[in-house]
C-alpha atoms as a PDB file:
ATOM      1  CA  UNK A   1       7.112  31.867  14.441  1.00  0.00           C
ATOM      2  CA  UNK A   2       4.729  31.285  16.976  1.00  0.00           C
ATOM      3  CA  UNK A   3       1.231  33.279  17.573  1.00  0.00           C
ATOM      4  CA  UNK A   4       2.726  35.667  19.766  1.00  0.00           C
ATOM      5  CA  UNK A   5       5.334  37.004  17.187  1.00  0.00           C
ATOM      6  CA  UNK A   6       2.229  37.823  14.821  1.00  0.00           C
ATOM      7  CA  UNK A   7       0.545  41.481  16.392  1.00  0.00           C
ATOM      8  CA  UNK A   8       4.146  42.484  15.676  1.00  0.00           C
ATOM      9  CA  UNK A   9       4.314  41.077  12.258  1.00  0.00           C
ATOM     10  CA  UNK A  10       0.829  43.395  11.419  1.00  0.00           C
ATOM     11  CA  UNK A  11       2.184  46.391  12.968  1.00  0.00           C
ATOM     12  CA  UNK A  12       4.758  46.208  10.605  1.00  0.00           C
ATOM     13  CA  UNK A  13       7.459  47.940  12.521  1.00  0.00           C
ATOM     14  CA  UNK A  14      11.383  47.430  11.824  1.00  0.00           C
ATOM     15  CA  UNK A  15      13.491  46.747  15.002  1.00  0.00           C
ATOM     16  CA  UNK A  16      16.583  48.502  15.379  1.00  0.00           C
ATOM     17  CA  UNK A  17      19.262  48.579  17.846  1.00  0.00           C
ATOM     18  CA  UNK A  18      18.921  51.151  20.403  1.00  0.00           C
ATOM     19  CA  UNK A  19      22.344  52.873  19.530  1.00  0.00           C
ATOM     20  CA  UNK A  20      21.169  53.767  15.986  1.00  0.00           C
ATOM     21  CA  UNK A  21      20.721  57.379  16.130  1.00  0.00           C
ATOM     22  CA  UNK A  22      19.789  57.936  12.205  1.00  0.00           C
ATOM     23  CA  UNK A  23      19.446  55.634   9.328  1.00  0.00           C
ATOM     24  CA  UNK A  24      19.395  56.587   5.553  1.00  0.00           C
ATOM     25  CA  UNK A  25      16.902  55.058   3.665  1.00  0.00           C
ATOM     26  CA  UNK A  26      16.743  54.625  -0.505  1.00  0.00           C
ATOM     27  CA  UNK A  27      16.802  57.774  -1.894  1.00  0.00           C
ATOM     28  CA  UNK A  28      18.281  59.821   1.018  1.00  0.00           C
ATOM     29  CA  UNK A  29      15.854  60.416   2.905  1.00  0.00           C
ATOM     30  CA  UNK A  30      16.367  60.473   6.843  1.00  0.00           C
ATOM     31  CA  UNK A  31      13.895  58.677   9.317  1.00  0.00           C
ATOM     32  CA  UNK A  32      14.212  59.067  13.196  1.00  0.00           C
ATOM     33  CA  UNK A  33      14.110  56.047  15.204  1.00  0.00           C
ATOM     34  CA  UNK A  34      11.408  56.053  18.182  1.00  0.00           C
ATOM     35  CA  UNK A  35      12.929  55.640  21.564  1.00  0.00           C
ATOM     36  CA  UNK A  36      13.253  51.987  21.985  1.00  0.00           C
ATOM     37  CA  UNK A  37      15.184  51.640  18.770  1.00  0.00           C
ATOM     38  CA  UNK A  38      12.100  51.015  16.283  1.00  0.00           C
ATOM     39  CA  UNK A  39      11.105  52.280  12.863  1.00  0.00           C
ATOM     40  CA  UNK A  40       8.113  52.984  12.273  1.00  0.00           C
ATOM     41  CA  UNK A  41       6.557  51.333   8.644  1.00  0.00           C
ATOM     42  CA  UNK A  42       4.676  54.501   7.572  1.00  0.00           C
ATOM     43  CA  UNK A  43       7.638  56.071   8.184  1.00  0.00           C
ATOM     44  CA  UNK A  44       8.867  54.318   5.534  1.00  0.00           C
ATOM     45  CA  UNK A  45       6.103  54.455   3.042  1.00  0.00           C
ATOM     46  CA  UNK A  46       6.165  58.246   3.807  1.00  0.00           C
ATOM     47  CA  UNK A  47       9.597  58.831   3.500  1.00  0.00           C
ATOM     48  CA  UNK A  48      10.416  56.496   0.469  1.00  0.00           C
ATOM     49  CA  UNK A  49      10.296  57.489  -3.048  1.00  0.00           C
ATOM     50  CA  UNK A  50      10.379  54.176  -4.447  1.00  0.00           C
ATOM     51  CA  UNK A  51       7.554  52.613  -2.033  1.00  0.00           C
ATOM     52  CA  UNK A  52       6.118  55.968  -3.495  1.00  0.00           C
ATOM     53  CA  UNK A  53       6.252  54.694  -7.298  1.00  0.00           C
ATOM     54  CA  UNK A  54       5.308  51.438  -6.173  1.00  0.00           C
ATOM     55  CA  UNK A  55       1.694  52.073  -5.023  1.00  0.00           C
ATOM     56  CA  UNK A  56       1.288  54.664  -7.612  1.00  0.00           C
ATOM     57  CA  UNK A  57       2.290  52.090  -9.982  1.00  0.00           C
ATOM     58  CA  UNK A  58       0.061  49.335  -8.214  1.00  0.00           C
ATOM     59  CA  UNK A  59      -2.945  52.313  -8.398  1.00  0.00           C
ATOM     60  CA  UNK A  60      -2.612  52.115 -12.349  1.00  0.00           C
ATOM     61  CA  UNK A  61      -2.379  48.498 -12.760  1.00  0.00           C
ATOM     62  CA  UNK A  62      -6.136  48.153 -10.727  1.00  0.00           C
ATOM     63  CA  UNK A  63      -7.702  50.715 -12.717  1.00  0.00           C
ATOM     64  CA  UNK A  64      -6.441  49.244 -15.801  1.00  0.00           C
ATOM     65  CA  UNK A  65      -7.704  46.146 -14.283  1.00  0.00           C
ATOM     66  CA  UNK A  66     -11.376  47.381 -13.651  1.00  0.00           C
ATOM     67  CA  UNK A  67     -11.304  48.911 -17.274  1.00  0.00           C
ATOM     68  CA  UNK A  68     -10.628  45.388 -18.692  1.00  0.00           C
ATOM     69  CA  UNK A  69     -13.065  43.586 -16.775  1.00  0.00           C
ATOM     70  CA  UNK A  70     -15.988  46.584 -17.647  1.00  0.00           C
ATOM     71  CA  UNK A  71     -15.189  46.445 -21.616  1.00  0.00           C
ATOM     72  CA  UNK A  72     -15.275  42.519 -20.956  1.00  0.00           C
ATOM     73  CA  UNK A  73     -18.383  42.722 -19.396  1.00  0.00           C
ATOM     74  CA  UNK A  74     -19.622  44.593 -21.778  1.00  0.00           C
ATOM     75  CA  UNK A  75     -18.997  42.310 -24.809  1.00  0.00           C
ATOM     76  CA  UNK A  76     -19.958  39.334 -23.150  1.00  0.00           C
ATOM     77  CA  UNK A  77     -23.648  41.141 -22.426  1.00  0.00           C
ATOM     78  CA  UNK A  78     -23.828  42.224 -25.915  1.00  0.00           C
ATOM     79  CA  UNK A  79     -22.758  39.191 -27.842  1.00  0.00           C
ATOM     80  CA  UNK A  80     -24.569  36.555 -25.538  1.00  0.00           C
ATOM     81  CA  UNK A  81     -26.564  37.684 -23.037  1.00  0.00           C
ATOM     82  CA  UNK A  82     -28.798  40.816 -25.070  1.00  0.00           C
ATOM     83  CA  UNK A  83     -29.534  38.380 -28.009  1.00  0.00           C
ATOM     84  CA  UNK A  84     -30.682  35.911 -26.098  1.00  0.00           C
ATOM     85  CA  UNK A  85     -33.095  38.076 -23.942  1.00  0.00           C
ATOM     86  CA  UNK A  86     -34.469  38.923 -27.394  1.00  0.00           C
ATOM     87  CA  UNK A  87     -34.634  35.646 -29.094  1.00  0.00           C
ATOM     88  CA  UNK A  88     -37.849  34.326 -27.307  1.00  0.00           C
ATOM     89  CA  UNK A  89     -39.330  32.173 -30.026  1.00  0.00           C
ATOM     90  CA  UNK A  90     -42.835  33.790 -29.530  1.00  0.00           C
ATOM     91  CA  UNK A  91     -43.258  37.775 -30.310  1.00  0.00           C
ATOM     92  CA  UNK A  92     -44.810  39.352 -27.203  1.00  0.00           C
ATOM     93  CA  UNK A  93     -48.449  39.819 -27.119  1.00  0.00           C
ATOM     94  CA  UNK A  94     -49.126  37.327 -30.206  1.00  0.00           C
ATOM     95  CA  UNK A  95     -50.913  33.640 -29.583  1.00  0.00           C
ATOM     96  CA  UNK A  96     -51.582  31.251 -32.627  1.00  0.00           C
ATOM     97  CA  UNK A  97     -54.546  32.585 -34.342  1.00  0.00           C
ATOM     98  CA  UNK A  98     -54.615  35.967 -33.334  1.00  0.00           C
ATOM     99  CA  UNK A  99     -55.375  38.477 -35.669  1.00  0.00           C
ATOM    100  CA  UNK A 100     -52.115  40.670 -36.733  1.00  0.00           C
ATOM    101  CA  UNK A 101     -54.082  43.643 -36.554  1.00  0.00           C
ATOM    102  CA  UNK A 102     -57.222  45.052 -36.831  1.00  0.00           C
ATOM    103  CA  UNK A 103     -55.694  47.004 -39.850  1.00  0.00           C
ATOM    104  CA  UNK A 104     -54.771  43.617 -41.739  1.00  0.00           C
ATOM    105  CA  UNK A 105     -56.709  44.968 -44.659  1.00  0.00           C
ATOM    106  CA  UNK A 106     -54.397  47.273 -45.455  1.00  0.00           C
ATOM    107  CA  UNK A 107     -51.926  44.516 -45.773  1.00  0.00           C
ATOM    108  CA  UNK A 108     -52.013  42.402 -48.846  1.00  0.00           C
ATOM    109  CA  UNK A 109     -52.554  39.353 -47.247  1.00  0.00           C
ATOM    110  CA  UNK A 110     -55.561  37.667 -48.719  1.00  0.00           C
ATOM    111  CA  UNK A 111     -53.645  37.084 -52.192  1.00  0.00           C
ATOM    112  CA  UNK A 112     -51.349  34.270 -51.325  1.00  0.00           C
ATOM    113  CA  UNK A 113     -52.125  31.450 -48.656  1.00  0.00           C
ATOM    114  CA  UNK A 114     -49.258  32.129 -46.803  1.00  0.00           C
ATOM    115  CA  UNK A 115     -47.312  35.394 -45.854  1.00  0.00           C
ATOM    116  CA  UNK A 116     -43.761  36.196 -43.787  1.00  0.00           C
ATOM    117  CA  UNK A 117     -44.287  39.580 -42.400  1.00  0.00           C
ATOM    118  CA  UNK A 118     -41.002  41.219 -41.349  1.00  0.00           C
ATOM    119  CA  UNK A 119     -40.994  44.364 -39.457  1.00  0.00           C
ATOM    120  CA  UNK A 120     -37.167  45.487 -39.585  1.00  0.00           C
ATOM    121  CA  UNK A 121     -35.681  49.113 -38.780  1.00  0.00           C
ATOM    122  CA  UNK A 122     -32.945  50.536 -40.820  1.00  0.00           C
ATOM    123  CA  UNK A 123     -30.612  51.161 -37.565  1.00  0.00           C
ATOM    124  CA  UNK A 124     -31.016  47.745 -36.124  1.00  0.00           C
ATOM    125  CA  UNK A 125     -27.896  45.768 -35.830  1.00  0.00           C
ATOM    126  CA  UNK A 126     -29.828  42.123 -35.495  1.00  0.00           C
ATOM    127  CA  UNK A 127     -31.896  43.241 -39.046  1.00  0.00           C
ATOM    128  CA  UNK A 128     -28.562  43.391 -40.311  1.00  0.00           C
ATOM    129  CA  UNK A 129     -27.414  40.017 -39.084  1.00  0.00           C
ATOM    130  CA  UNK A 130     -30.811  38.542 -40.678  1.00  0.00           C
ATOM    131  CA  UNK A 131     -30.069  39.135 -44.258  1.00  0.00           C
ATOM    132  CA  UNK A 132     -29.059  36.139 -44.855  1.00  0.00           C
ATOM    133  CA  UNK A 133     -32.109  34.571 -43.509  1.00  0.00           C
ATOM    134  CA  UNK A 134     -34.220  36.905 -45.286  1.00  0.00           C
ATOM    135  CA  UNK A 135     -32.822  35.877 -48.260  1.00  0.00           C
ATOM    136  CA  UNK A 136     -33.851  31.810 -47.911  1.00  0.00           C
ATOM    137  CA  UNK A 137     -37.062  32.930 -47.293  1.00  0.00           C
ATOM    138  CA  UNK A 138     -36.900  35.094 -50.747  1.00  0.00           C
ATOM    139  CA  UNK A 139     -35.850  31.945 -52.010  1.00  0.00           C
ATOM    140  CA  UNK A 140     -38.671  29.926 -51.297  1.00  0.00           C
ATOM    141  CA  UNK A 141     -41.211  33.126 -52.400  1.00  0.00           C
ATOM    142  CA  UNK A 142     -39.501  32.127 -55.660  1.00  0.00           C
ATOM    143  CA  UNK A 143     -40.433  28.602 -56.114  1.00  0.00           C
ATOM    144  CA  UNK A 144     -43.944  28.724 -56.067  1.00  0.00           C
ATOM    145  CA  UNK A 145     -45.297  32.249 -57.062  1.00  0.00           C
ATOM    146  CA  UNK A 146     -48.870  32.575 -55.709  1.00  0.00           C
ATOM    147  CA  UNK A 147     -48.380  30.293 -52.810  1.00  0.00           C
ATOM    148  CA  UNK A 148     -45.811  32.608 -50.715  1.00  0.00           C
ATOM    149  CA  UNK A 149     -44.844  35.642 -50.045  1.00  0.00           C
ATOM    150  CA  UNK A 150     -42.771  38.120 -48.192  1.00  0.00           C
ATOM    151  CA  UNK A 151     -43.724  41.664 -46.561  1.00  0.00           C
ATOM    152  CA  UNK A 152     -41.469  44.036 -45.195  1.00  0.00           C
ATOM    153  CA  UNK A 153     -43.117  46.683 -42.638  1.00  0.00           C
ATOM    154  CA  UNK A 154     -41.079  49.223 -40.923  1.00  0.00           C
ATOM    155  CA  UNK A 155     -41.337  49.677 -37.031  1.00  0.00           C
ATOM    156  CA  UNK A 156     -41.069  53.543 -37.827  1.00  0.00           C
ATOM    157  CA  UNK A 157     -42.262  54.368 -41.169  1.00  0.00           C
ATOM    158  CA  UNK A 158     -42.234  52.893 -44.852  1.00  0.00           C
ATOM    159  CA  UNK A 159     -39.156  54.389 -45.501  1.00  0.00           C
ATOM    160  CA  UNK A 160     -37.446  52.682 -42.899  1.00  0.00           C
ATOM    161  CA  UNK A 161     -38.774  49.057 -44.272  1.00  0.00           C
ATOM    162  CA  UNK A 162     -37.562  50.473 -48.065  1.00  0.00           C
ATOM    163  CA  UNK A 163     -34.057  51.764 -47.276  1.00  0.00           C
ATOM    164  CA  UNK A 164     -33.368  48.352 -45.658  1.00  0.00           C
ATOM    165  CA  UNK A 165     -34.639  46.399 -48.494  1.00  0.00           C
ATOM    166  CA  UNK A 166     -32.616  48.739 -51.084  1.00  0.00           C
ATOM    167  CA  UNK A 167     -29.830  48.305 -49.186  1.00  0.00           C
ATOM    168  CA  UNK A 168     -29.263  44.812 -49.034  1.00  0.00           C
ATOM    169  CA  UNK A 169     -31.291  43.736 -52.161  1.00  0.00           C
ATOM    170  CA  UNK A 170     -33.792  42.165 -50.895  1.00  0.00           C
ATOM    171  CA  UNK A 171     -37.146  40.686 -52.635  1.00  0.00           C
ATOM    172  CA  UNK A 172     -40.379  41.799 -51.225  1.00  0.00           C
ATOM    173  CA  UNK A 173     -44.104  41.285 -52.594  1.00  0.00           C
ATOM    174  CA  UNK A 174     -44.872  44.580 -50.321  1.00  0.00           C
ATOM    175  CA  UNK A 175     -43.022  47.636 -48.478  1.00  0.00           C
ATOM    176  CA  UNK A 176     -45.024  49.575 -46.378  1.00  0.00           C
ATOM    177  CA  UNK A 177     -45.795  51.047 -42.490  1.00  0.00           C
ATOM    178  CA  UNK A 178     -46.388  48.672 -39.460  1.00  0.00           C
ATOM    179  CA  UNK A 179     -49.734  49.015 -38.383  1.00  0.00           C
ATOM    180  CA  UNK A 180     -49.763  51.104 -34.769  1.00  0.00           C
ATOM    181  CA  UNK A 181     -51.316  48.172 -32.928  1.00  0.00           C
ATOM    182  CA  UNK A 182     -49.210  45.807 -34.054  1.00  0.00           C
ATOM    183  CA  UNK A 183     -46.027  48.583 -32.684  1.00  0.00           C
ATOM    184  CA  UNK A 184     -47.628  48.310 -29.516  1.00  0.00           C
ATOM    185  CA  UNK A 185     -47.089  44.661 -28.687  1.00  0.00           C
ATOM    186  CA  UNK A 186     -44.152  43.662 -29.873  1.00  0.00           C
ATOM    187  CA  UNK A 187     -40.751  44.698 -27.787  1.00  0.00           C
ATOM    188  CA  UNK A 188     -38.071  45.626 -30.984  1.00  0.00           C
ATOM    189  CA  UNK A 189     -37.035  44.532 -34.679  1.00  0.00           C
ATOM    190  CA  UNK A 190     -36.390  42.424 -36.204  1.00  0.00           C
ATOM    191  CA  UNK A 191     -39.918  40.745 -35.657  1.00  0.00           C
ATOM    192  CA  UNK A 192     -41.192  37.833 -38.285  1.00  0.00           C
ATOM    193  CA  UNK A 193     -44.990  36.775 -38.038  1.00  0.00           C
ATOM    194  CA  UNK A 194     -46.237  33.920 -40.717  1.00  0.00           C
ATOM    195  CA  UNK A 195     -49.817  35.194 -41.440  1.00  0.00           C
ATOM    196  CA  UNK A 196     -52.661  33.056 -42.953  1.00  0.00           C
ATOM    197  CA  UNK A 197     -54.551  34.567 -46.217  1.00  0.00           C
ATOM    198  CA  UNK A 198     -57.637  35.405 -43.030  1.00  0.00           C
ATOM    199  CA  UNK A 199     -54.635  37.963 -41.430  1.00  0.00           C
ATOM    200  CA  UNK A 200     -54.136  34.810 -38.480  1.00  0.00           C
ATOM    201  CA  UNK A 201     -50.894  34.463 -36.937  1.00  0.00           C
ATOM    202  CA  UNK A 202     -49.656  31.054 -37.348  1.00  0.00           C
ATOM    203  CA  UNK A 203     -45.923  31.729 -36.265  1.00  0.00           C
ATOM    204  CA  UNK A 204     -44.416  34.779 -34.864  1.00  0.00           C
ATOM    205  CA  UNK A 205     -41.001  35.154 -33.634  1.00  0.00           C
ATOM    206  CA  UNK A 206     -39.212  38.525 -31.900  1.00  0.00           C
ATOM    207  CA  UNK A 207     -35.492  38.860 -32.389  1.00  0.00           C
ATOM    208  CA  UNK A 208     -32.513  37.781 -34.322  1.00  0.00           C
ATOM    209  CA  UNK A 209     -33.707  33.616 -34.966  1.00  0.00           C
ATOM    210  CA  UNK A 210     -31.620  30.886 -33.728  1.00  0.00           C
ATOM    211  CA  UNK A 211     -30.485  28.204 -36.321  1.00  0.00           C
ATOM    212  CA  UNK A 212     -33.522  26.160 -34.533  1.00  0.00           C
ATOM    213  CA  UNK A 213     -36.187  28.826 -35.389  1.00  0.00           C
ATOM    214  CA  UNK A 214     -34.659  29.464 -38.690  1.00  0.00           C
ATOM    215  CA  UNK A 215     -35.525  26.051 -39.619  1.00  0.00           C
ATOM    216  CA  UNK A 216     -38.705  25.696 -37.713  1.00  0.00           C
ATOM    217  CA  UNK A 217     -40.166  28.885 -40.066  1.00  0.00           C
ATOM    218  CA  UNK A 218     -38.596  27.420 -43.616  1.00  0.00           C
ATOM    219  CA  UNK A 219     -40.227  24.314 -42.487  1.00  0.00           C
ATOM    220  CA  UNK A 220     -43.729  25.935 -41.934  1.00  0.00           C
ATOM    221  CA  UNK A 221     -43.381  27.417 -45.433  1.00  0.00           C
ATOM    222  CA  UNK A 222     -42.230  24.472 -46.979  1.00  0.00           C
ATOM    223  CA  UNK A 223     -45.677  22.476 -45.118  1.00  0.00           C
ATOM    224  CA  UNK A 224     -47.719  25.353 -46.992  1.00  0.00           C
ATOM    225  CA  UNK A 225     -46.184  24.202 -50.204  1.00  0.00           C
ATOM    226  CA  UNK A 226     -46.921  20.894 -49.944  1.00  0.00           C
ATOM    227  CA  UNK A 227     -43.153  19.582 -49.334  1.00  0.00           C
ATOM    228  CA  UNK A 228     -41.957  17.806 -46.686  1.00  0.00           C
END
């Protein structure tokens, strides 16, 4: 083939002799030649009820394609890419030694040196996936009453921090509302602050926690104790 043969190759005509009158095609459908003896392709794909089925067919196959690749898309951004936006390390809005609110007397903080404040919504999928976390920390509220404990606030109301607790049997010093000014800096739940007996942030985290910040936080309770 050389480059001259290829403008016919994209007009994708089909030589015939110039005696053929009539030809029948698949299916029995007849196509006219054009005067030099020639067939034209869409001729073809017009006249042809298999070329039919085959882009019809083809037309199937990309949309099932496209579906694939969405719901893909989709799980990936979930699973991966939505956690990680949330998992920061740092809850938005909160420095060390910031005041949780200017409502932290309502909170019974002043009773133990050391508090985990956990602001959780019944609804929330990553709550859910923190149980298990939650419950190490319950652990450690349990080995040296007085020195620890845990508080579970919920971002819409107190029965939204209870049912969650009820539900997965969790233990909890306190159950009650998240302060509104506290709601208004932090992005979502689940949310964990570690909160001096003076209301001071010493730790706050926004997010489901990474096996990193898990430790980090038993760690920083464990310091409180005294262990190492």
């Amino acid at each position: 083939m050389v480059a001259q043969d290829f403008p016919k190759l994209f007009a994708l005509r089909l030589t015939a002799t110039p005696s053929i009158q009539r030809r029948q095609l698949q299916g029995g459908t007849p196509v006219e030649p054009n005067q030099g003896g020639t067939f034209r392709a869409h001729g073809l794909l017009a006249c042809s009820p298999t070329l039919r089925m085959a882009n019809h067919s083809e037309t199937i196959a990309n949309v099932a394609l496209t579906a694939m690749c969405l719901v893909v898309t989709f799980v990936v951004a979930e699973r991966y890419l939505l956690p990680s936006f949330f998992n920061k390390g740092v809850a938005s809005g909160y420095n060390v030694g910031d005041m949780l609110s200017a409502a932290a007397n309502e909170l019974p903080l002043s009773r133990v040196p050391l508090s985990a404040v956990v602001i959780v919504s019944s609804d929330c999928r990553f709550c859910l996936e923190s149980v298990d976390f939650y419950r190490k920390l319950s652990a450690l509220r349990r080995k040296k009453p007085g020195s620890f404990q845990t508080i579970f606030l919920g971002m819409a109301d107190p029965d939204d921090a209870g049912a969650f607790v009820d539900a997965y049997q969790l233990s909890s010093d306190h159950v009650g509302a998240l302060p509104a000014d506290v709601r208004a800096r932090i992005p979502g739940t689940p949310a964990l602050f570690l909160v001096s007996d003076q209301g001071r942030v010493t730790g706050s985290w926004v997010g489901k926690l990474t096996p990193t910040d898990e430790r980090i936080v038993l760690e920083s309770v464990s310091r409180a104790f005294g262990d190492r």
